[in-house]
Protein backbone atom coordinates (compact mmCIF):
# COMPACT_ATOMS: atom_id res chain seq x y z
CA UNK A 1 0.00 0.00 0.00
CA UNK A 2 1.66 3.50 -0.36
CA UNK A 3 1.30 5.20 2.80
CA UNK A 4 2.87 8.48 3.85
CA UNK A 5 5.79 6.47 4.97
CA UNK A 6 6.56 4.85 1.37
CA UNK A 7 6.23 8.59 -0.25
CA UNK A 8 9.09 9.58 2.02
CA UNK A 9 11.09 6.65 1.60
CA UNK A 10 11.15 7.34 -1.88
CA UNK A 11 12.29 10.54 -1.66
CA UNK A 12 8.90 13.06 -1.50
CA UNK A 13 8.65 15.70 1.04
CA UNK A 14 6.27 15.21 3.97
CA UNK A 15 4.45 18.14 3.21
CA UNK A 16 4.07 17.38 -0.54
CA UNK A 17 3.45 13.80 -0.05
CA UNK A 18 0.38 13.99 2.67
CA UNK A 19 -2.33 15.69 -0.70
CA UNK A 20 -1.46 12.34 -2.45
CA UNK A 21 -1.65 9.74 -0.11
CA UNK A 22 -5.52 9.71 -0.37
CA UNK A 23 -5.78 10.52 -4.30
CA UNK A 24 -2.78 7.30 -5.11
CA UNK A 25 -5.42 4.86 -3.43
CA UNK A 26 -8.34 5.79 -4.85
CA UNK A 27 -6.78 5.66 -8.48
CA UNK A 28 -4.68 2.55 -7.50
CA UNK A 29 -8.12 0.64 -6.02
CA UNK A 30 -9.80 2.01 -9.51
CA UNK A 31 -7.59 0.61 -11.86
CA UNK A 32 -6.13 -3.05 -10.02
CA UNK A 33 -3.07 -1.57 -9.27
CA UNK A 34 -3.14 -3.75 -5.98
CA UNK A 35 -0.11 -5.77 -5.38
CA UNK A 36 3.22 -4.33 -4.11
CA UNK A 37 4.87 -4.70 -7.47
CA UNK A 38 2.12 -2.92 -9.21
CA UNK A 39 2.24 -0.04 -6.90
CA UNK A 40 6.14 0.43 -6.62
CA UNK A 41 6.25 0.21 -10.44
CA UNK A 42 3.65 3.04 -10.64
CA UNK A 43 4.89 5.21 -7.77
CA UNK A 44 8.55 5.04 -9.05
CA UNK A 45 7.51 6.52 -12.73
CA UNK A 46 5.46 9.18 -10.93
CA UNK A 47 7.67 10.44 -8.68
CA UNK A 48 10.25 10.26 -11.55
CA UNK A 49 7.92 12.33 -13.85
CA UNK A 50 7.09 14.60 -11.47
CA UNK A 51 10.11 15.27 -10.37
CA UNK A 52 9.08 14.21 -6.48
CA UNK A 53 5.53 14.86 -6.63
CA UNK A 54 6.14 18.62 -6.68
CA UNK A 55 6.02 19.41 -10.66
CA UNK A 56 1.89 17.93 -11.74
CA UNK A 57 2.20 20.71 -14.54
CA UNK A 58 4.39 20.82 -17.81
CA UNK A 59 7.46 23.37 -17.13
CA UNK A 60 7.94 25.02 -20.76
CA UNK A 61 9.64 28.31 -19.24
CA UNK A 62 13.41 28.50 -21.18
CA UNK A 63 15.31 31.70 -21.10
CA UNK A 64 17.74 30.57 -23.36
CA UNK A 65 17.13 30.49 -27.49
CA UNK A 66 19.48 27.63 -28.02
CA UNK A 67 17.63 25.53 -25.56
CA UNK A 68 14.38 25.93 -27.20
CA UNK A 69 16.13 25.30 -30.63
CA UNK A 70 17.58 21.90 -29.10
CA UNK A 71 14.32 20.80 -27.56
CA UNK A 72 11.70 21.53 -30.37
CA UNK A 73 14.12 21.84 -33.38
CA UNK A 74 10.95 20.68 -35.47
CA UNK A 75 8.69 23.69 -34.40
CA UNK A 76 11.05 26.46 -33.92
CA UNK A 77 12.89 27.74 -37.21
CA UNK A 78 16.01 29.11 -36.01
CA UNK A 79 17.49 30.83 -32.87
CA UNK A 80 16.04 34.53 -33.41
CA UNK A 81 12.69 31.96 -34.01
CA UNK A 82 13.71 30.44 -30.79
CA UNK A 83 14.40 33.98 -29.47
CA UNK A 84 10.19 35.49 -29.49
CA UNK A 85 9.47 32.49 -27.49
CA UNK A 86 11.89 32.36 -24.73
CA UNK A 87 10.09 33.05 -21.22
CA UNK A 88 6.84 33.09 -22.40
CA UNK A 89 5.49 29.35 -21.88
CA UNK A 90 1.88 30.25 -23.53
CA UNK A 91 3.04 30.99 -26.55
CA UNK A 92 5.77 28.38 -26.81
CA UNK A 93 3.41 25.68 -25.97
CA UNK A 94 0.94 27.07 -28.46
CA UNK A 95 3.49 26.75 -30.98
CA UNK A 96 5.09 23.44 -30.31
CA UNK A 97 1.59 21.20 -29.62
CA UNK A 98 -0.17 23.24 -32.38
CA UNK A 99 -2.13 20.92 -34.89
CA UNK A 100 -0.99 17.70 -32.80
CA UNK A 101 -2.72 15.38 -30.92
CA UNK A 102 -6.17 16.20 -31.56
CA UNK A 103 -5.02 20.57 -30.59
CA UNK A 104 -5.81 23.29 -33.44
CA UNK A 105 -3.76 25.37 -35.01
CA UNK A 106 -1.21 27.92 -33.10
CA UNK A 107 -4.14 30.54 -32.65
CA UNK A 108 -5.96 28.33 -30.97
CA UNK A 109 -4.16 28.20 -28.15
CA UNK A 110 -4.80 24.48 -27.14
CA UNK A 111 -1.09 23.72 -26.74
CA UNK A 112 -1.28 25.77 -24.07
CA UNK A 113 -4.90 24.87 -23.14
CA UNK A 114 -3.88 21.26 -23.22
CA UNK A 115 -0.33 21.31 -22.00
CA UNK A 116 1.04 18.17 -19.74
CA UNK A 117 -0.32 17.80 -16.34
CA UNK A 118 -0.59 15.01 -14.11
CA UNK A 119 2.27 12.63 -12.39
CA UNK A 120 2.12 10.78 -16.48
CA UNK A 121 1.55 13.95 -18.07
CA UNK A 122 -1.96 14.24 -20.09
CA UNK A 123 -0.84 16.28 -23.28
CA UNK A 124 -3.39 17.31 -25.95
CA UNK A 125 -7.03 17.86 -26.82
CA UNK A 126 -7.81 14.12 -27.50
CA UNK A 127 -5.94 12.49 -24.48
CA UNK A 128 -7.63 15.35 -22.43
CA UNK A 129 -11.26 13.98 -23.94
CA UNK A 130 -10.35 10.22 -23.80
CA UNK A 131 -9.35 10.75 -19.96
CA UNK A 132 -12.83 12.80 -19.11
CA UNK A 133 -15.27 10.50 -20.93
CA UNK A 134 -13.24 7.06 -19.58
CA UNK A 135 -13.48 9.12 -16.10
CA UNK A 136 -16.60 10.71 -16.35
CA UNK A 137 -14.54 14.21 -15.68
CA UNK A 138 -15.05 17.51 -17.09
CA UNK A 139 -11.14 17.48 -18.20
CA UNK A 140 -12.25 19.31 -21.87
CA UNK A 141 -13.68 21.67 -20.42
CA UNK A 142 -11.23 22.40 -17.55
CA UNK A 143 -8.08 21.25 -18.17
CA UNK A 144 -6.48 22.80 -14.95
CA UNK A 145 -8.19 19.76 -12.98
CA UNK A 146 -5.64 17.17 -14.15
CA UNK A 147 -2.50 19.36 -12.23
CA UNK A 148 -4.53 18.76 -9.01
CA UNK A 149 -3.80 15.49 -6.49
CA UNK A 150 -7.13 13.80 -7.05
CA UNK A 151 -6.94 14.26 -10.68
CA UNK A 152 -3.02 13.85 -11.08
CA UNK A 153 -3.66 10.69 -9.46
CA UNK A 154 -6.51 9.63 -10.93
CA UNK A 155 -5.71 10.18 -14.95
CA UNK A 156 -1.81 8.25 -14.26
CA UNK A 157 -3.68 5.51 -13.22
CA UNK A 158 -6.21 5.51 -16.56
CA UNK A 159 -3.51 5.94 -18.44
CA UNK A 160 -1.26 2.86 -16.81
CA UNK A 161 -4.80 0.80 -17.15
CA UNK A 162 -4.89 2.06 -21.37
CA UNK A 163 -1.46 0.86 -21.65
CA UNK A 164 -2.01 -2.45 -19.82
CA UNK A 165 1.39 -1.61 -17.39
CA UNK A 166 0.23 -3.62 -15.39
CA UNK A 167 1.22 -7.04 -16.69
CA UNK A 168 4.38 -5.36 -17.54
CA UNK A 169 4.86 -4.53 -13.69
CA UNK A 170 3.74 -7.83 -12.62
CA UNK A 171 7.15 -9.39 -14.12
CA UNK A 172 9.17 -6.36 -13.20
CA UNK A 173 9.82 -4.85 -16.85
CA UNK A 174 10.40 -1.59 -15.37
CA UNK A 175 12.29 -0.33 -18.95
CA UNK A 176 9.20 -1.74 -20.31
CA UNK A 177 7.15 0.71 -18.77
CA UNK A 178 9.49 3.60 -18.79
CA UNK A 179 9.44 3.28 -22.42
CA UNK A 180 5.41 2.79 -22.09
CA UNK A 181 5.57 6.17 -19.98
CA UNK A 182 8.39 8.16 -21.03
CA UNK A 183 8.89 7.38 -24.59
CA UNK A 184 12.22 6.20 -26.49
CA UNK A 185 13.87 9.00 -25.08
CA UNK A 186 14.09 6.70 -21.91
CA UNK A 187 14.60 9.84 -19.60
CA UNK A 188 15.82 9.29 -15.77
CA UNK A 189 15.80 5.42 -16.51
CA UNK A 190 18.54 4.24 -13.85
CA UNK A 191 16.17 6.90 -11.47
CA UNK A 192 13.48 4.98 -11.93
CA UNK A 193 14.53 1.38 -11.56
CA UNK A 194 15.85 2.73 -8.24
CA UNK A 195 12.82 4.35 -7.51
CA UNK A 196 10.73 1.15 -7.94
CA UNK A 197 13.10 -0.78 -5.50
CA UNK A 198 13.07 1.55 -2.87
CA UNK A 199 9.18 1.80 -2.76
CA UNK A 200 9.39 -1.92 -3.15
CA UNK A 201 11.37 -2.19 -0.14
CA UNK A 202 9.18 0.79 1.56
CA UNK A 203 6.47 -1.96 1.17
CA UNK A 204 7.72 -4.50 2.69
């Protein structure tokens, strides 16, 4: 079970941790992630993505051009490009998710609208809507929800169900499942395989 005690052990601040403990077992209970392997598997991407628990909303503030060029080379032209769009996060967003995942075009502002929140961050217009009707949640509508603990909680563990991690954490594929999570980019991997352990252990 993650209790306040396994959030610490695994590295989250009391005071960040205590909003969650309620919120991880109603999503856990909701979507059969019951057994301690399910529930250290799903606690150590999290806390990984989230950087602790303390991050439930995508961070697209740069202040450098090159950075932005690096990151979204496929959006942004060229550095003076990159330039218009460093520390300003709406407009950057609106650019880079622009006429992706379900989000109009850059005018629209749905890249912003539907930027990543949660502890597996919810990005775009159609994994906003496939969350709120699987849910029954007014996530279209307002987005914000999904950065809150209930709804953090509760739209990782939809999305874990979706992508069947489960069965992947019942035989401890925890690359499996970053991959699942994170994409091929693989980010924090060694992080999270320690993660896992140590809320494994937590458990025990």
């Amino acid at each position: 079970m993650i209790t306040l005690a396994v959030l610490i052990a695994v590295g989250v601040a009391p005071a960040i941790a205590r909003p969650f403990v309620q919120p991880l077992a109603e999503a856990c209970a909701r979507f059969e992630i019951a057994t301690p392997a399910r529930q250290a598997a799903f606690l150590g991407q999290c806390v990984a993505e989230t950087g602790n628990l303390v991050h439930t909303e995508e961070n697209l503030y740069y202040s450098m051009p090159e950075r932005v060029r690096q990151i979204f080379s496929g959006s942004v032209h060229d550095l003076s490009d990159a330039a218009t769009l460093c520390r300003n996060p709406q407009a950057l967003a609106s650019r880079v998710y622009a006429g992706r995942l379900g989000n109009g075009d850059e005018a629209s502002g749905d890249g912003w609208r539907y930027r990543g929140r949660g502890l597996i961050q919810l990005t775009g217009r159609d994994h906003y809507a496939d969350a709120g009707e699987a849910l029954g949640l007014p996530y279209l509508d307002q987005p914000q929800l999904v950065a809150e603990p209930l709804h953090a909680c509760l739209t990782a563990a939809w999305y874990w169900h979706v992508n069947k991690l489960n069965v992947l954490a019942d035989s401890g594929q925890v690359d499996a499942i970053t991959k699942a999570v994170n994409g091929a980019a693989m980010l924090h991997r060694d992080l999270r395989r320690q993660l896992t352990q140590d809320a494994l252990a937590a458990m025990a």
